[in-house]
C-alpha atoms as a PDB file:
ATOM      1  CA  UNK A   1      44.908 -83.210 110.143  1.00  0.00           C
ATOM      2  CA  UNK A   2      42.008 -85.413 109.645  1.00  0.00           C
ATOM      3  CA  UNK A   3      40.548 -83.605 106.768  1.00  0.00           C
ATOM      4  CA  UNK A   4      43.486 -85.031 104.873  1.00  0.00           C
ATOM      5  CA  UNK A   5      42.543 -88.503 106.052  1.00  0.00           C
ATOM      6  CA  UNK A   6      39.026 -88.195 104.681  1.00  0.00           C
ATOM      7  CA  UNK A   7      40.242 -86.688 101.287  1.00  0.00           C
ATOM      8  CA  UNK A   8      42.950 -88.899 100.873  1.00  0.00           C
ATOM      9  CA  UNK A   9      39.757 -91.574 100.271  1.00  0.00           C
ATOM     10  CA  UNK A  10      38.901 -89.996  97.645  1.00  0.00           C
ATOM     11  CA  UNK A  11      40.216 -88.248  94.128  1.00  0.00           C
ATOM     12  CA  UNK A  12      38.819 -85.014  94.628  1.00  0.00           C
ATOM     13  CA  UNK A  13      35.672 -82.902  96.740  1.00  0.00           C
ATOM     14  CA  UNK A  14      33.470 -82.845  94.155  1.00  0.00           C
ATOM     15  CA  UNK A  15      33.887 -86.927  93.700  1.00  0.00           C
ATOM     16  CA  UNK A  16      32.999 -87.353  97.580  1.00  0.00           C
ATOM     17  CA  UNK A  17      29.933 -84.506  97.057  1.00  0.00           C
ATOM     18  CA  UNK A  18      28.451 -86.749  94.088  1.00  0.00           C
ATOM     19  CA  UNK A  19      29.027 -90.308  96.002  1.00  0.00           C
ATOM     20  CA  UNK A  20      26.703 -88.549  98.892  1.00  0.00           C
ATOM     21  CA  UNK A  21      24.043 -87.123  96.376  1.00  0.00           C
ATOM     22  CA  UNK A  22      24.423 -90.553  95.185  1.00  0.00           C
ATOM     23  CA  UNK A  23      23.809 -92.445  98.347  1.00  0.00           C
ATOM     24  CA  UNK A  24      21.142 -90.245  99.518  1.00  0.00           C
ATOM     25  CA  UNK A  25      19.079 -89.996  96.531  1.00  0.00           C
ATOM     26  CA  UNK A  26      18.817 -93.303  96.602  1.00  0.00           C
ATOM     27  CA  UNK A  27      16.972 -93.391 100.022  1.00  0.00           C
ATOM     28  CA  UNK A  28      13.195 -93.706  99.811  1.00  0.00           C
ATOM     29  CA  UNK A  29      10.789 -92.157 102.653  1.00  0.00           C
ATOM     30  CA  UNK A  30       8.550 -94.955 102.321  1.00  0.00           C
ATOM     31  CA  UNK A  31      10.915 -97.499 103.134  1.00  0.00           C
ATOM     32  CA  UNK A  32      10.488 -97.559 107.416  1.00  0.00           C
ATOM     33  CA  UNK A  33      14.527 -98.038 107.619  1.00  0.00           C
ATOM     34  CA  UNK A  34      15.481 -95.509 104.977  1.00  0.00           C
ATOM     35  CA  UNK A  35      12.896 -92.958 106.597  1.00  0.00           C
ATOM     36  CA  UNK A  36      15.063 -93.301 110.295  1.00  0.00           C
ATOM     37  CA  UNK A  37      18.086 -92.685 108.553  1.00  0.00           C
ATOM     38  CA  UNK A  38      16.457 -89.532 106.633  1.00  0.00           C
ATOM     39  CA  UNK A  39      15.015 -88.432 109.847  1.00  0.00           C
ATOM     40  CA  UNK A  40      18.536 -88.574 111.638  1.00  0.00           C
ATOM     41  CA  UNK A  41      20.281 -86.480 108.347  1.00  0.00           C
ATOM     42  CA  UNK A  42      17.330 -84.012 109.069  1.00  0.00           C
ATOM     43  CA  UNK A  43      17.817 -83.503 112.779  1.00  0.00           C
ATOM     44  CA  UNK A  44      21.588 -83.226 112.436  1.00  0.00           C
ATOM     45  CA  UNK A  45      21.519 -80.849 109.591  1.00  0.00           C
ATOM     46  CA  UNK A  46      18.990 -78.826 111.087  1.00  0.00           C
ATOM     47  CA  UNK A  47      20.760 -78.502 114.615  1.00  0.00           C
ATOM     48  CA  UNK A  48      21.876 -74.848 115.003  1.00  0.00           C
ATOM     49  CA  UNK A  49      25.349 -76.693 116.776  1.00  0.00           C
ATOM     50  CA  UNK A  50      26.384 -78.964 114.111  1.00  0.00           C
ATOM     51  CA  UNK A  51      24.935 -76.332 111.449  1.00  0.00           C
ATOM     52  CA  UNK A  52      27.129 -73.607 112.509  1.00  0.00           C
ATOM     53  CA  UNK A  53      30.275 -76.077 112.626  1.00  0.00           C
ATOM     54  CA  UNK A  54      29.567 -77.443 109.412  1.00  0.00           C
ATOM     55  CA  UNK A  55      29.529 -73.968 107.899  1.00  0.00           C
ATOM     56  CA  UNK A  56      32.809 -73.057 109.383  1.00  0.00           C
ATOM     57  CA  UNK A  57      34.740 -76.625 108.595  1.00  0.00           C
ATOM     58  CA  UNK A  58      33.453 -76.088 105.134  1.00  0.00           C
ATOM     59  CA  UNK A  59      35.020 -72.419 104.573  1.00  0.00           C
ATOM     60  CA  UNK A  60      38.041 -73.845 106.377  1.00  0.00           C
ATOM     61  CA  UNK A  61      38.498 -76.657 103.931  1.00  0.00           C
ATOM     62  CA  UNK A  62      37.910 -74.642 101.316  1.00  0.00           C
ATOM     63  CA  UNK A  63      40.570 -72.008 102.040  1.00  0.00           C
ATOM     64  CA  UNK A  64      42.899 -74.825 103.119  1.00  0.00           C
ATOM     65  CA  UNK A  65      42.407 -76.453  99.099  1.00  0.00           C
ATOM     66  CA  UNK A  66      42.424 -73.337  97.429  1.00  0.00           C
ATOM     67  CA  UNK A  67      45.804 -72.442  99.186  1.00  0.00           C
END
């Protein structure tokens, strides 16, 4: 399954979670190239398609590590 591919980068969740926060905390608005790539998270996010299927891979994963 490709979730395992993705985690298998990484130690744990929660070290993948804080390398995002990371990363994206680090964008500034000002900056004209960070602000496209903080306007392209936005839209994304805030599509009620990827939304919804984010939502369900997350419980998914979750039940799947918690198993």
């Amino acid at each position: 399954m490709r979730y395992k591919e993705f985690l298998a980068e990484y130690k744990s969740v929660k070290q993948a979670q804080q390398q995002v926060i990371q990363t994206l905390s680090g964008l500034q608005a000002d900056n004209p190239e960070h602000a496209k790539i903080l306007d392209k998270i936005y839209k994304i996010i805030n599509t009620d398609s990827i939304g919804g299927k984010i939502d369900k891979a997350s419980k998914i994963i979750n039940n799947m590590l918690s198993a």
